[in-house]
Protein backbone atom coordinates (compact mmCIF):
# COMPACT_ATOMS: atom_id res chain seq x y z
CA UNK A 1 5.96 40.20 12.64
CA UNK A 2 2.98 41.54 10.07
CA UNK A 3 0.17 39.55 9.53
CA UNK A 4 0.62 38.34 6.27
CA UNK A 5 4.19 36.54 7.45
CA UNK A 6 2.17 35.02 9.92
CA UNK A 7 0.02 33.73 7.86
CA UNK A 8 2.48 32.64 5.14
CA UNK A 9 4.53 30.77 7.90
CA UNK A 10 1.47 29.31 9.36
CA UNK A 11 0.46 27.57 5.44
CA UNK A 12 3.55 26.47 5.35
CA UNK A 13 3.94 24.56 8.63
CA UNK A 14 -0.07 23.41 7.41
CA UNK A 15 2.00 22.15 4.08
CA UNK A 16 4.38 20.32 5.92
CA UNK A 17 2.84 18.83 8.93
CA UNK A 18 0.41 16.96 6.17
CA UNK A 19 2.35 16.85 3.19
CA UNK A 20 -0.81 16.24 0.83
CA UNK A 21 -1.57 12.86 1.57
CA UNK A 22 0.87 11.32 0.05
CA UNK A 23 2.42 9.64 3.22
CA UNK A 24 -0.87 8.30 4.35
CA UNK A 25 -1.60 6.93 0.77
CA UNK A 26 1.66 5.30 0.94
CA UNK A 27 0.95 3.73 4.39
CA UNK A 28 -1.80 1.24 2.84
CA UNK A 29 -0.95 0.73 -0.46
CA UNK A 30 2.88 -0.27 0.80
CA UNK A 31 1.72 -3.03 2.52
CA UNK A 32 -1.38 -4.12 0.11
CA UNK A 33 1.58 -4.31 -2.40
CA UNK A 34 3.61 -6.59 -0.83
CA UNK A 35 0.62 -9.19 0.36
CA UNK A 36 0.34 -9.07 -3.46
CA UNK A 37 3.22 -9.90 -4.32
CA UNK A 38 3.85 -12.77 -1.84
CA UNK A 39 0.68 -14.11 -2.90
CA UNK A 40 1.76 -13.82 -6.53
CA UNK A 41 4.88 -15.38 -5.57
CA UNK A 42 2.80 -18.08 -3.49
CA UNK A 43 0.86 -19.26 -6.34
CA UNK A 44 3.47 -19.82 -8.96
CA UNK A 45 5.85 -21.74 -6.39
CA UNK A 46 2.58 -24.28 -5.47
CA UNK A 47 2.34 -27.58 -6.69
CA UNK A 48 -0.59 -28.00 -9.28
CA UNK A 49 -3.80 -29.63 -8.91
CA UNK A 50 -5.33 -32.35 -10.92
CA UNK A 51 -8.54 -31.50 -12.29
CA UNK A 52 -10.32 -35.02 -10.99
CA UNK A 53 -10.43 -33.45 -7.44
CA UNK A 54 -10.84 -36.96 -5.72
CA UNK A 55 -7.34 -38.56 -6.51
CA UNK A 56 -8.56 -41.55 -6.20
CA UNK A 57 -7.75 -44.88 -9.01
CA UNK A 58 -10.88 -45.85 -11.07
């Protein structure tokens, strides 16, 4: 094997092995997206509040 295979099969094992970053990006936004969402979700599905914050009969 010359040295310049090597070293063209070497970059691209490097290439593959780290892809980028794409897969570690991917590994917090997933999950910061859907806490989002069910937080989004969350909110619109609670019962509103009434601005007099006491509750009470005056």
């Amino acid at each position: 094997m010359a040295p310049a295979e090597t070293t063209r099969t070497l970059a691209e094992r490097v290439i593959l092995m780290h892809q980028g970053g794409w897969d570690e990006i991917l590994l917090v936004v997933g999950p910061l997206v859907v806490i989002a969402v069910l937080i989004i979700v969350a909110r619109k599905q609670a019962p509103a509040e009434d601005d007099e914050g006491d509750g009470g009969d005056d």
